[in-house]
Protein backbone atom coordinates (compact mmCIF):
# COMPACT_ATOMS: atom_id res chain seq x y z
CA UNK A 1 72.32 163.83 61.87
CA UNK A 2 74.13 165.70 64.30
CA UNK A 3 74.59 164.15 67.84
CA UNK A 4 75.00 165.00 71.12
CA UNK A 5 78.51 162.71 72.94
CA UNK A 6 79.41 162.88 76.48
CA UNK A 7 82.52 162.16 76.83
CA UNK A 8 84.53 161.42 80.10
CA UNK A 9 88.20 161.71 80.45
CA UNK A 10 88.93 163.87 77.35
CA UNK A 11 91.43 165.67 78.39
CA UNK A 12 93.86 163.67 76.55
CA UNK A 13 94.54 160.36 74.87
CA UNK A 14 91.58 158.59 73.52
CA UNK A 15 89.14 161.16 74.54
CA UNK A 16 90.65 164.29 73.22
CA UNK A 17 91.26 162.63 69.97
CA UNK A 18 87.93 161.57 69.80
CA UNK A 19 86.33 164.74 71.02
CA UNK A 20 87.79 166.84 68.46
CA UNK A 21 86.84 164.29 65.66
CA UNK A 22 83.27 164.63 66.33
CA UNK A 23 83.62 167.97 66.60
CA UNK A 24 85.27 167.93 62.88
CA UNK A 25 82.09 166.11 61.63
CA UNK A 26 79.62 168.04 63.06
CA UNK A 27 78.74 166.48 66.33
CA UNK A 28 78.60 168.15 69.69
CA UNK A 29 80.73 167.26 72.35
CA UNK A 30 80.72 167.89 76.21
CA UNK A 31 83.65 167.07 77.21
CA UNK A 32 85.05 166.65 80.82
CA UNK A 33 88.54 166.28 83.15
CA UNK A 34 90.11 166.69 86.48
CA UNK A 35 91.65 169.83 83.99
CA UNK A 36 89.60 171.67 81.84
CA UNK A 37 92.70 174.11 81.10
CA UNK A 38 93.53 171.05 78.48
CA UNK A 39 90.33 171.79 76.77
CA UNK A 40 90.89 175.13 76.07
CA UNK A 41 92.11 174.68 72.36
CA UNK A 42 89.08 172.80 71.52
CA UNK A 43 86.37 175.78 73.37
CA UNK A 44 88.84 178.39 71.68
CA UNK A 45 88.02 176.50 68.00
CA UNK A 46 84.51 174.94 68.16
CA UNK A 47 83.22 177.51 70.38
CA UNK A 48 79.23 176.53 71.79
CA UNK A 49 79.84 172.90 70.25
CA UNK A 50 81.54 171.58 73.05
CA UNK A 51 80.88 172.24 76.55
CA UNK A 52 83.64 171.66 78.61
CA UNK A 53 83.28 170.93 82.33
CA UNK A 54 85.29 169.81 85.65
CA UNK A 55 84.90 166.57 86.47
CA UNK A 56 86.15 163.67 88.93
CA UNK A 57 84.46 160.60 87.91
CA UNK A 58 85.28 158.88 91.45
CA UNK A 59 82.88 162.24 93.19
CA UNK A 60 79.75 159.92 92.52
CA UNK A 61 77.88 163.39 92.77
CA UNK A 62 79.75 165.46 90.88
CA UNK A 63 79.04 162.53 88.17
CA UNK A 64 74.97 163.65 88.35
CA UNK A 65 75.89 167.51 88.88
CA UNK A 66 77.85 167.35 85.20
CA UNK A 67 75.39 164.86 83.60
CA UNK A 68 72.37 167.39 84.51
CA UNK A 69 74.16 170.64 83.38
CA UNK A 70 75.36 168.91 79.89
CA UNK A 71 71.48 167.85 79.45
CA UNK A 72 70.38 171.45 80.38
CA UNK A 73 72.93 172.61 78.00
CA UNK A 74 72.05 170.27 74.77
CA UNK A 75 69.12 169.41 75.58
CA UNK A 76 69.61 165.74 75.58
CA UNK A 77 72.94 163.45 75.43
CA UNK A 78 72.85 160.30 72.49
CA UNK A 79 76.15 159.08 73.02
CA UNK A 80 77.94 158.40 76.39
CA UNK A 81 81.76 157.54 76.35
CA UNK A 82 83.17 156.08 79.35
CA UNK A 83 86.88 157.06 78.87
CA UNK A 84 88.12 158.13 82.20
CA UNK A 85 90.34 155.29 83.52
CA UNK A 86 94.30 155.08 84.11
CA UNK A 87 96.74 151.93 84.17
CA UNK A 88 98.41 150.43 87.43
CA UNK A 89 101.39 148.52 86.64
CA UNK A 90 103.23 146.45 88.83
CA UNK A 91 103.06 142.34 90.16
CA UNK A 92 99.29 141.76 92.16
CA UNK A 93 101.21 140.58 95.80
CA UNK A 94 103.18 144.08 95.42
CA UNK A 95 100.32 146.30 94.95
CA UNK A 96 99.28 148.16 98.17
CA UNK A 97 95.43 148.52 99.39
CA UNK A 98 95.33 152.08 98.51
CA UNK A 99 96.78 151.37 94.91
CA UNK A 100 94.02 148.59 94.50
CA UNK A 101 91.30 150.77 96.24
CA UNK A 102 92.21 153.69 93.55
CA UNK A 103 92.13 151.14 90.49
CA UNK A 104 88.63 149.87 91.25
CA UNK A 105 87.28 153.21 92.36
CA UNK A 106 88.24 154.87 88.82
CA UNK A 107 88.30 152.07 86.64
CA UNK A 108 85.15 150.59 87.37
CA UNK A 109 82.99 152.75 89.72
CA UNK A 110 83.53 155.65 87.78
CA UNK A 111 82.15 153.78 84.70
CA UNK A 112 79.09 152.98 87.15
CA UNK A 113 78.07 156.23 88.24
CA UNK A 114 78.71 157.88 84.76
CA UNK A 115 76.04 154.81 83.73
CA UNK A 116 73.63 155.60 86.12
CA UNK A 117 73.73 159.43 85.72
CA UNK A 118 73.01 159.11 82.18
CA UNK A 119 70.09 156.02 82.02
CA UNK A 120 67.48 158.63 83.15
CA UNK A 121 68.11 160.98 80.33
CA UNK A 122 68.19 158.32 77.61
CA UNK A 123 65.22 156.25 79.44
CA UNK A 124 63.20 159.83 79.21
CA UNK A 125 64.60 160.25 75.31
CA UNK A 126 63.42 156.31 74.57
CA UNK A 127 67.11 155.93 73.16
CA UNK A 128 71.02 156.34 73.85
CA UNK A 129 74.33 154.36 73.34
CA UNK A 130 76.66 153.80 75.62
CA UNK A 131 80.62 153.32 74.83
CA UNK A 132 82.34 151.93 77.33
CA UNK A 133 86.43 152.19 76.62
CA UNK A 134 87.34 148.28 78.07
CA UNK A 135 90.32 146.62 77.20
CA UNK A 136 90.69 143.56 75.60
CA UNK A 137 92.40 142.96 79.16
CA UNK A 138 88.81 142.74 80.21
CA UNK A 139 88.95 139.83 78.30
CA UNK A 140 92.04 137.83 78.79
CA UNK A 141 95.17 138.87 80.92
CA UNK A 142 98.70 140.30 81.35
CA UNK A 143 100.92 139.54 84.34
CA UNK A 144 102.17 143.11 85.96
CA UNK A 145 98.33 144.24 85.21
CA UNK A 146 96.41 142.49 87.70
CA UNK A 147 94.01 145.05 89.17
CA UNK A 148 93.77 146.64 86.02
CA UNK A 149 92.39 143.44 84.08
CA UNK A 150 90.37 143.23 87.37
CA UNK A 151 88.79 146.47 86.77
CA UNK A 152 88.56 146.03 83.17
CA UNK A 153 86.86 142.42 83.64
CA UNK A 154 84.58 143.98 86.40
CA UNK A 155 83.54 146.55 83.94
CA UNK A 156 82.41 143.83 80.81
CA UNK A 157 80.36 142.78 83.42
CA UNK A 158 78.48 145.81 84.32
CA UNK A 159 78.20 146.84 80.88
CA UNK A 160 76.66 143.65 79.20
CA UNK A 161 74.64 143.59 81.88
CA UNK A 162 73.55 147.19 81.39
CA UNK A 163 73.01 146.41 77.39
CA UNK A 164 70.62 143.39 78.90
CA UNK A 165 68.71 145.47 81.27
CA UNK A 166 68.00 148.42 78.51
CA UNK A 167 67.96 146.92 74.66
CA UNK A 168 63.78 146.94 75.10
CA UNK A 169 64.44 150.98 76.00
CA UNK A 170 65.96 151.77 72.94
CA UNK A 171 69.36 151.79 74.84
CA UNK A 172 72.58 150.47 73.37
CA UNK A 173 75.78 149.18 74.73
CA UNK A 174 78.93 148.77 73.49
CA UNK A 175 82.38 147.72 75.04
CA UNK A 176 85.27 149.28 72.96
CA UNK A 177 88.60 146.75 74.08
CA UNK A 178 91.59 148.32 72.77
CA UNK A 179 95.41 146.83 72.61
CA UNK A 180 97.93 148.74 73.14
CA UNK A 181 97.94 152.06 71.95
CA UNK A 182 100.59 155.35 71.21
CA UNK A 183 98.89 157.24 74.14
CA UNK A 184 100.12 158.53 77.56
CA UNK A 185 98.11 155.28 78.95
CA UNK A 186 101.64 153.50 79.76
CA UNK A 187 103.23 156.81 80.36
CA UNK A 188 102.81 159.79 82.68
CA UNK A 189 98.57 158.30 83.37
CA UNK A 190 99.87 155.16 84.66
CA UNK A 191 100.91 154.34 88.21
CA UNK A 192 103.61 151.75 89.29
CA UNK A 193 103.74 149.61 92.40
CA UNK A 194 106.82 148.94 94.23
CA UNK A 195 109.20 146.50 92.80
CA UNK A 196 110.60 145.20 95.84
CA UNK A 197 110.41 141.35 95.49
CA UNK A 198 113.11 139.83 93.27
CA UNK A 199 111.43 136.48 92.94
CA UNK A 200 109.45 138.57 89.80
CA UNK A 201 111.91 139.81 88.08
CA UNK A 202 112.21 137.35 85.52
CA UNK A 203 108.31 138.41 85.26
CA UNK A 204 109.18 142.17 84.87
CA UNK A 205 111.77 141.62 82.36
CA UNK A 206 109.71 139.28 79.72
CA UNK A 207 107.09 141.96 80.02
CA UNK A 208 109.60 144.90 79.17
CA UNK A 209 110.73 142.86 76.38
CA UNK A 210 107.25 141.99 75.38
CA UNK A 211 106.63 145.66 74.56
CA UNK A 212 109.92 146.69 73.36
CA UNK A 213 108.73 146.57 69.74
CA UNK A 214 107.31 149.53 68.09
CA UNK A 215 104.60 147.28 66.17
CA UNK A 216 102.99 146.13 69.11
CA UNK A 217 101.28 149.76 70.22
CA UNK A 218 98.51 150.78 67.93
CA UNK A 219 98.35 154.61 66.16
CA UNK A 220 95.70 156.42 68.48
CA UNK A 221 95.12 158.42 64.73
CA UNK A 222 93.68 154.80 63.37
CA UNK A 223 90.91 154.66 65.67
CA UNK A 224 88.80 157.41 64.55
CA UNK A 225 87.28 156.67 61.57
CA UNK A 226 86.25 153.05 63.78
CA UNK A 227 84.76 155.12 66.75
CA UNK A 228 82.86 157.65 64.25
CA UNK A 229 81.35 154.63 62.46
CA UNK A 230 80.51 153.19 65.94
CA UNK A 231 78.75 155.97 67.10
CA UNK A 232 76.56 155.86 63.78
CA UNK A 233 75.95 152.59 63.36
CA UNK A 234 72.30 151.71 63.79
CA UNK A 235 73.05 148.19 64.71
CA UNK A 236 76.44 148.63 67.00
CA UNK A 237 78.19 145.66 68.08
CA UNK A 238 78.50 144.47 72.42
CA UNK A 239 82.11 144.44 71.73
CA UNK A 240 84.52 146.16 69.30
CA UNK A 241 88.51 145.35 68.94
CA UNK A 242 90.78 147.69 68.00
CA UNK A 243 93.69 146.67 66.70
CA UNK A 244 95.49 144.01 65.65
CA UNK A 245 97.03 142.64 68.57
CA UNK A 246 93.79 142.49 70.57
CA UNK A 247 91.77 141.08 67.30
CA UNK A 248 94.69 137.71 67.40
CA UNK A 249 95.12 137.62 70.77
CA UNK A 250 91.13 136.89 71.29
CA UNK A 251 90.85 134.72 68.21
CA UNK A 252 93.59 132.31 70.01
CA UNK A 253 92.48 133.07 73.59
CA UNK A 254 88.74 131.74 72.51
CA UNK A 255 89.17 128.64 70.31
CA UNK A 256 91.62 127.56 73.66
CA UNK A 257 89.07 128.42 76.54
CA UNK A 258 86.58 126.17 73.99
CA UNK A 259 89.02 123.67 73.26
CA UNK A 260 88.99 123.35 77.24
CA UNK A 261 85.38 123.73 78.24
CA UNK A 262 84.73 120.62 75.74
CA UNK A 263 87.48 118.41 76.97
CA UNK A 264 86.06 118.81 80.24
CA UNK A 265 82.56 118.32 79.02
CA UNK A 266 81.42 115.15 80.45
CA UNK A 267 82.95 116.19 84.25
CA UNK A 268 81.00 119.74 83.68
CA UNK A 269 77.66 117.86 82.87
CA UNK A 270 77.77 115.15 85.46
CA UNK A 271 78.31 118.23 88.23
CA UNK A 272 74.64 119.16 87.53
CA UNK A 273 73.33 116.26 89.22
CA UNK A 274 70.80 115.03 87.04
């Protein structure tokens, strides 16, 4: 059955790909950016399948504004994808209140308002799904990434949360945490603090190295089929990897965090009191 996907940040990346997918298997998309010019190809070939439309997910507002008109428009939104999000590289004590302020603001309260704006419609429908593109640094961490696995971490949060709050609605959440992927992400979208303080160097340099080799970012191509089958699977999961390196990474990251929580077990118990 054909479905109706909102999709944020589509103007490239993840979200383009993604959009025209659906759009290839019959679904219908509304699709928004900062740029709808980068749309055009897409109106030009699906024509009155996709809706394309101007938006800033920071404008809280303009977040409502869009979800109303794309309702209006379809007549009712299924699918929500929370795409719109950009990468801030550079050491935590270098990044400057403005560049921290921006991170959070996009990263996470963008994902919030999209959220709210769309609960009423899927509340009044007595279904929905949301994606949420995470990370799978929402999960663990890189150094040079620190208010990005901040935002990314905040963002779990909120979604879980959301999946908690809305499961007896019919609602459905799911937080997509990607590796490292063949997009712009680390390219022209991301932002870089200053690199002033030579005591992280030998930080800077491991990390360059660290993604110096071609196998380590993902095909953005390989996702689709995954995301398609997400969006209609009856019984999504909370959290999807994609790729390899995230899928690993995890599977060690986990058995160590419970390899500590049990070593400390007795100390952890004994803090309760009684």
């Amino acid at each position: 059955m054909s479905k109706i996907v909102f999709i944020t940040g589509a103007s490239k990346g993840f979200g383009k790909l993604w959009a025209e997918a659906l759009l290839q298997s019959g679904d219908k998309v509304a699709a928004t950016a900062r740029n709808i010019s980068a749309l055009q190809d897409l109106k030009d070939k699906y024509g009155d399948n996709i809706l394309a439309l101007k938006l800033d997910v920071n404008n809280r507002t303009e977040v409502f504004e869009v979800t109303e008109k794309v309702e209006k428009y379809f007549g009712r939104i299924d699918v929500l994808i929370n795409n719109a999000g950009f990468g801030l590289f550079g050491t935590t004590e270098e990044t400057t209140e403005r560049q921290a302020r921006d991170q959070m603001e996009t990263n996470f309260l963008g994902s919030l308002w999209a959220a709210q704006a769309v609960l009423p419609v899927m509340r009044r429908q007595k279904g929905g799904h949301i994606i949420q593109v995470s990370s799978f640094l929402g999960l663990t961490t890189l150094p040079l990434l620190g208010l990005y696995n901040a935002s990314k971490f905040a963002v779990e949060g909120l979604i879980e949360t959301i999946g908690l709050e809305t499961a007896h609605l019919g609602i459905k959440t799911t937080l997509i945490e990607p590796n490292g992927f063949a997009t712009d992400w680390a390219g022209v979208s991301a932002i870089q603090t200053s690199s002033d303080i030579a005591d992280y160097n030998p930080v800077r340099t491991a990390f360059a190295e660290s993604g110096s080799d071609p196998d380590t970012w993902g095909k953005p191509e390989a996702t689709i089929d995954p995301v398609l089958n997400l969006i209609d699977n009856q019984n999504p999961p909370q959290r999807l990897l994609l790729g390899k390196i995230a899928y690993h990474a995890m599977n060690e990251v986990y058995a160590k965090r419970l390899e500590e929580i049990q070593s400390w077990k007795e100390v952890s118990i004994a803090a309760h009191g009684h």
